[in-house]
N, C-alpha and C. Protein backbone atom coordinates (compact mmCIF):
# COMPACT_ATOMS: atom_id res chain seq x y z
N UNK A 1 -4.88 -6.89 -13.79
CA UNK A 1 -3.74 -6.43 -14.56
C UNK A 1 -3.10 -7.65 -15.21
N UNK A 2 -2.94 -7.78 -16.48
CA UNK A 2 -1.88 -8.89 -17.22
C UNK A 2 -0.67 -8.76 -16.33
N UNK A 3 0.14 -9.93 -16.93
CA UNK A 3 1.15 -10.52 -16.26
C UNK A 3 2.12 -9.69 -17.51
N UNK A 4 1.82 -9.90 -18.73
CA UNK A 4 2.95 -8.19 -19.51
C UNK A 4 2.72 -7.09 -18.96
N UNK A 5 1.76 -6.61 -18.55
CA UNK A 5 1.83 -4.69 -18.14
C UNK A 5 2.52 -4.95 -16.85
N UNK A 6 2.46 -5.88 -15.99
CA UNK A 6 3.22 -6.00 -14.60
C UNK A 6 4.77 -6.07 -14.75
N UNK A 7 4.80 -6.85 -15.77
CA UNK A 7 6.42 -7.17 -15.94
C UNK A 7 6.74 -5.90 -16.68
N UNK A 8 6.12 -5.03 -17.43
CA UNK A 8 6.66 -4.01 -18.36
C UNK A 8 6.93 -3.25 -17.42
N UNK A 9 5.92 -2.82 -16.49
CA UNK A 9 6.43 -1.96 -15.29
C UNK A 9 7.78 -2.37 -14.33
N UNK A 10 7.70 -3.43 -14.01
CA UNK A 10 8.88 -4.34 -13.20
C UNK A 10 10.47 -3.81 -13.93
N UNK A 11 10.27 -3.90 -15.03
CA UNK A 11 11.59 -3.50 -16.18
C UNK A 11 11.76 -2.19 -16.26
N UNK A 12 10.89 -1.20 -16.46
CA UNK A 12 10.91 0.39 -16.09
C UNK A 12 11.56 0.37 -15.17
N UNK A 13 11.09 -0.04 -13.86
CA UNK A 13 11.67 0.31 -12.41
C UNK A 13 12.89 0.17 -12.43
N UNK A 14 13.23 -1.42 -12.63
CA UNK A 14 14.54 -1.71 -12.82
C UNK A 14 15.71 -1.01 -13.52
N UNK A 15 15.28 -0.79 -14.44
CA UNK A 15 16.25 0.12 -15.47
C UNK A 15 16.12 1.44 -14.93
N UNK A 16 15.49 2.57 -13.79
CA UNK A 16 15.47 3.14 -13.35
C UNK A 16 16.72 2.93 -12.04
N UNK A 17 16.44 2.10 -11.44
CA UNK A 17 17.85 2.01 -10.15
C UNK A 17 19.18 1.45 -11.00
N UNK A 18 19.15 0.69 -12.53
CA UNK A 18 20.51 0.32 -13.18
C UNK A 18 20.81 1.78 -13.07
N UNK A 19 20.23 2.61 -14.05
CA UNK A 19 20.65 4.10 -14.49
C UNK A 19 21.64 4.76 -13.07
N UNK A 20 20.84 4.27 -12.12
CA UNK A 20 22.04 4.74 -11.00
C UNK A 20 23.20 4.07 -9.67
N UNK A 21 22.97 2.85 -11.00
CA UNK A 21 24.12 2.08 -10.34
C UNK A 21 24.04 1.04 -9.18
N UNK A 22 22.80 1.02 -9.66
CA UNK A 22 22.28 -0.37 -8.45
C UNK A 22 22.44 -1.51 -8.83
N UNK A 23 22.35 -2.78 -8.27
CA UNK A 23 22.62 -3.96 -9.04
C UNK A 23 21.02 -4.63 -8.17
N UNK A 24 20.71 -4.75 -9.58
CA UNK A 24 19.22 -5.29 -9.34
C UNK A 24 18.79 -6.65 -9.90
N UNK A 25 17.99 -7.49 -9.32
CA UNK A 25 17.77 -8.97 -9.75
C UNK A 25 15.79 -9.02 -9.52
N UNK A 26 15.61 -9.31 -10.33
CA UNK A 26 14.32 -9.16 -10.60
C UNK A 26 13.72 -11.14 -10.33
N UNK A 27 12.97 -11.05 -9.31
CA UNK A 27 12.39 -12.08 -8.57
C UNK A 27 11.68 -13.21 -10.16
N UNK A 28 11.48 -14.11 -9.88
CA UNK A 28 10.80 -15.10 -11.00
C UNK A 28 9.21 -14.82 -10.22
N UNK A 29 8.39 -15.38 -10.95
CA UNK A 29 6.97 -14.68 -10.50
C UNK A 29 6.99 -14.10 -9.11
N UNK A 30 7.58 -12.36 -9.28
CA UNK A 30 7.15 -11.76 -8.04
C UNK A 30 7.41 -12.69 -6.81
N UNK A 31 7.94 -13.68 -6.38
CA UNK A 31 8.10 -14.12 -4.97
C UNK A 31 9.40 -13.93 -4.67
N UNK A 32 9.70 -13.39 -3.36
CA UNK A 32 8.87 -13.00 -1.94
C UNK A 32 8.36 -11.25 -2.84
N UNK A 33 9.43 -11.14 -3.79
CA UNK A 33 9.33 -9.60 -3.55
C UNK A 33 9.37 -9.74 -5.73
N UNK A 34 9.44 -8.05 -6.36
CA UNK A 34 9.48 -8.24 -7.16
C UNK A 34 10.96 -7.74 -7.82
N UNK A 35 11.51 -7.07 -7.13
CA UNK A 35 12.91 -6.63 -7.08
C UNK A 35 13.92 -6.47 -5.82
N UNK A 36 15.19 -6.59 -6.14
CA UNK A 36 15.60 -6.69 -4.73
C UNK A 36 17.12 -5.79 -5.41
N UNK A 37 17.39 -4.70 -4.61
CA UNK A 37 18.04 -3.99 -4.94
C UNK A 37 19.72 -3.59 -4.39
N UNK A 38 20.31 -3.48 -4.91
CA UNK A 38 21.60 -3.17 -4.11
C UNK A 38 22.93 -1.88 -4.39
N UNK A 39 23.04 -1.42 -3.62
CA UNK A 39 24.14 -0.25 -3.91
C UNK A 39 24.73 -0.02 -2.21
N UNK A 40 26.10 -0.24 -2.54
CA UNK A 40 27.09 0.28 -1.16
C UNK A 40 26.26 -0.07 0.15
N UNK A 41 26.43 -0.97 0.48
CA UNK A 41 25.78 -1.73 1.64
C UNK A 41 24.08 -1.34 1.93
N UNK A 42 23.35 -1.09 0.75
CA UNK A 42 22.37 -0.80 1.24
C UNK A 42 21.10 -1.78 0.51
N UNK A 43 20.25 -1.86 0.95
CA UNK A 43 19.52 -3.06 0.67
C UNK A 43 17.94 -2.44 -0.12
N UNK A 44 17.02 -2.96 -1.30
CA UNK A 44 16.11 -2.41 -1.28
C UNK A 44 15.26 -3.12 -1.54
N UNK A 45 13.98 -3.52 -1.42
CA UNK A 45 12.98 -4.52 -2.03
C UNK A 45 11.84 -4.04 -2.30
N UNK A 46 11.54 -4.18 -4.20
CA UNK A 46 10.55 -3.49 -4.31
C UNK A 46 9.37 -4.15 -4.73
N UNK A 47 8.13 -3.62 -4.71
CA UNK A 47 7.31 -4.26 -5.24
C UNK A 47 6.51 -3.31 -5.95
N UNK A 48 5.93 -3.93 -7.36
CA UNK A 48 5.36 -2.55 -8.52
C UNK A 48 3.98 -2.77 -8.54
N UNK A 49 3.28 -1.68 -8.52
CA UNK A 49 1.85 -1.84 -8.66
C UNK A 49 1.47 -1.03 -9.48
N UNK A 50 0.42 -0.86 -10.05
CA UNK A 50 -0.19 0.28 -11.51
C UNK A 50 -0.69 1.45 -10.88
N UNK A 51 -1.09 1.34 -9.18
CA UNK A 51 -1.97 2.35 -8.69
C UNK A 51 -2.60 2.19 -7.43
N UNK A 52 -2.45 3.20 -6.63
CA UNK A 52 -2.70 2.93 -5.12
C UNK A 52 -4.07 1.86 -4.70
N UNK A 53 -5.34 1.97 -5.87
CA UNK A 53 -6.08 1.53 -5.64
C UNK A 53 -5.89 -0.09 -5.54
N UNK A 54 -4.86 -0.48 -5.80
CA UNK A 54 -4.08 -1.71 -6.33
C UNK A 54 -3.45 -2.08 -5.28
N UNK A 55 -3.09 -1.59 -4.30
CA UNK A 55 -2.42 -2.06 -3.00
C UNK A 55 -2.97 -2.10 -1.94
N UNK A 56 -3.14 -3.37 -1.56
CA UNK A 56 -3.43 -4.10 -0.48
C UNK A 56 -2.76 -4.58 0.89
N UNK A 57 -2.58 -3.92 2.00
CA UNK A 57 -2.36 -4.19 3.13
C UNK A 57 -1.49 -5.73 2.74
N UNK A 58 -2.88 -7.06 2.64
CA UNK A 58 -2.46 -8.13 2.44
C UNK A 58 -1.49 -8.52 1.27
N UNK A 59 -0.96 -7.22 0.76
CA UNK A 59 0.30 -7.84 -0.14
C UNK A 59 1.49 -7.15 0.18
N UNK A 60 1.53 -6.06 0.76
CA UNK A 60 2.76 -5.51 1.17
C UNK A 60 3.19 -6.02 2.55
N UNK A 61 2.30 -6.92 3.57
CA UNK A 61 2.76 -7.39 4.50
C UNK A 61 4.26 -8.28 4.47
N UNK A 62 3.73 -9.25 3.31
CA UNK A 62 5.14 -10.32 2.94
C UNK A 62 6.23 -9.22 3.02
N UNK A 63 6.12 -8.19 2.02
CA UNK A 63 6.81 -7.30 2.42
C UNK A 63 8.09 -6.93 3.41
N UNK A 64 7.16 -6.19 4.14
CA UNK A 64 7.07 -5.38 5.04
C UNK A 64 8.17 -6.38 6.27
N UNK A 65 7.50 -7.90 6.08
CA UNK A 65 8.05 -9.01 7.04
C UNK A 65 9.65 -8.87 6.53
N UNK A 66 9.29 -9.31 4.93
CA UNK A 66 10.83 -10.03 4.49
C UNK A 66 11.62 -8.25 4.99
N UNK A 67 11.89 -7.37 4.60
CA UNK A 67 12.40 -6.21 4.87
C UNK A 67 12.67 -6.42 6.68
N UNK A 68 12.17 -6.63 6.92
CA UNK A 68 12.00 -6.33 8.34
C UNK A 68 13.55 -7.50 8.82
N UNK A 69 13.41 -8.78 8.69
CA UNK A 69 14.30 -9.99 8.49
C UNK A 69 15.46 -9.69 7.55
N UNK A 70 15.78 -8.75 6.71
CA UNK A 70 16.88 -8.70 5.95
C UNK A 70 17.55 -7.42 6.19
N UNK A 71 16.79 -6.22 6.85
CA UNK A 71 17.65 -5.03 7.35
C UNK A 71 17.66 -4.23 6.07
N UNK A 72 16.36 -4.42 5.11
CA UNK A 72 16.19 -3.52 3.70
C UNK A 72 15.40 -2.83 3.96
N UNK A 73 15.18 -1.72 2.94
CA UNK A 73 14.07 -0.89 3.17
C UNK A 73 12.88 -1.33 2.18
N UNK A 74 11.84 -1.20 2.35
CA UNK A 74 10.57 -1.55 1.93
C UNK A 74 9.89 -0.67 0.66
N UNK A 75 9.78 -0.71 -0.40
CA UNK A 75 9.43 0.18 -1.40
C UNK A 75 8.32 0.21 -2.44
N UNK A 76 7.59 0.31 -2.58
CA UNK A 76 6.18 0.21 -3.20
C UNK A 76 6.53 1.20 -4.36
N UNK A 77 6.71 0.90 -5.67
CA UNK A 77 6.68 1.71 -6.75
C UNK A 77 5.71 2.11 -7.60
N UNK A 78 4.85 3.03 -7.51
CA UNK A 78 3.86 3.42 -8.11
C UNK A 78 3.60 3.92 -9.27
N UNK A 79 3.10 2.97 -10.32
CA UNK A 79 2.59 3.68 -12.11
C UNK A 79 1.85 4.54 -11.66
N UNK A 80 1.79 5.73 -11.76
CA UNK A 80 0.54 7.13 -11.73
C UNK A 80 0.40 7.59 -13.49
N UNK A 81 -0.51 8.27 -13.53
CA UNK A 81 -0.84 8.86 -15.20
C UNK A 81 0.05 8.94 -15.99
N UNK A 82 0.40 9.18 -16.97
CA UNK A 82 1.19 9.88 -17.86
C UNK A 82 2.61 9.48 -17.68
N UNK A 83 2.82 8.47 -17.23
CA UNK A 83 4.08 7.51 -17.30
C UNK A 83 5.23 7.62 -16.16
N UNK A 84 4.44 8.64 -15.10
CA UNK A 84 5.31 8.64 -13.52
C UNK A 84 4.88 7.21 -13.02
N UNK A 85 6.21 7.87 -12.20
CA UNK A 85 6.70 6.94 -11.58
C UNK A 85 6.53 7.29 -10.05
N UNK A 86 6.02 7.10 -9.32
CA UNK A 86 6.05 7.44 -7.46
C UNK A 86 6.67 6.12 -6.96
N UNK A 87 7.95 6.77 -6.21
CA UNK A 87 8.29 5.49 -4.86
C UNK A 87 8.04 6.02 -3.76
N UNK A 88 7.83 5.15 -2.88
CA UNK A 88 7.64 5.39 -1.41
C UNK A 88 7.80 4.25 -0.82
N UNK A 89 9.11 4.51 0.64
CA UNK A 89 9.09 3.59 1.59
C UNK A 89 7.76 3.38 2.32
N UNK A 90 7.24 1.81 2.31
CA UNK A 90 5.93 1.85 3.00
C UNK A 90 6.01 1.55 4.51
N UNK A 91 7.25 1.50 4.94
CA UNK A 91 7.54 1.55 6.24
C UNK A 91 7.34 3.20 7.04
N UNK A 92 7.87 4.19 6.38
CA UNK A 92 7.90 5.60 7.11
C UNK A 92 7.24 6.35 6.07
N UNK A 93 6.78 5.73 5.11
CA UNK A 93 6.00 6.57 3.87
C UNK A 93 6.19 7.64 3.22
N UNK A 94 7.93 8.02 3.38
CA UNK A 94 8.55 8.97 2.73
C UNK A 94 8.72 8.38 1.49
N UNK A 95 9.09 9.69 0.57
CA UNK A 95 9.85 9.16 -0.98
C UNK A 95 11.01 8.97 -0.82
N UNK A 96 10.58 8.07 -1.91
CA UNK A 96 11.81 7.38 -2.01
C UNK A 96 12.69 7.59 -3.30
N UNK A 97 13.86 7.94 -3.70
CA UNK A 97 14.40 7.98 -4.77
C UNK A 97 15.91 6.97 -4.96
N UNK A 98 15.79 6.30 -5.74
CA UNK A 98 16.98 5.42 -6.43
C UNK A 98 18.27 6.13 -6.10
């Protein structure tokens, strides 16, 4: 995947949790995480991928750690077809919505 279709997605997402009032800061190359999210004491860290086939154990671990150390929830945002959007906590693997 280019480093534009990653970031184009990264900016979707983002402007998805602004729309509801989150205050979001978008990581410099993806490290630890690629977004890190905030609304009324609650914490979120996301990371964007194009497609499940695209996620790797060995990349949501950093994850999974940093969340674990900061008391956030863990969020994997998924590009699917036709311009959805899927979140899911990858901790309890429910959806997730902004």
């Amino acid at each position: 995947m280019s480093y534009r279709k990653g970031r184009r997605l990264e900016y979707i997402v983002r402007d998805l949790f602004l729309k509801r009032g989150w205050v979001v800061v978008r990581s410099a190359r993806s490290k630890p995480v690629d977004l890190v999210c905030m609304k009324a004491g609650r914490s979120v860290l996301v990371e964007c991928k194009y497609s499940r086939a695209y996620v790797r154990y060995s990349e949501v671990e950093p994850l999974l750690e940093l969340a674990e150390k900061a008391g956030a929830e863990p969020v994997v945002a998924l590009a699917e077809k036709r311009g959805r959007i899927e979140m899911r906590n990858i901790r309890t693997g429910e959806a997730f919505r902004p």
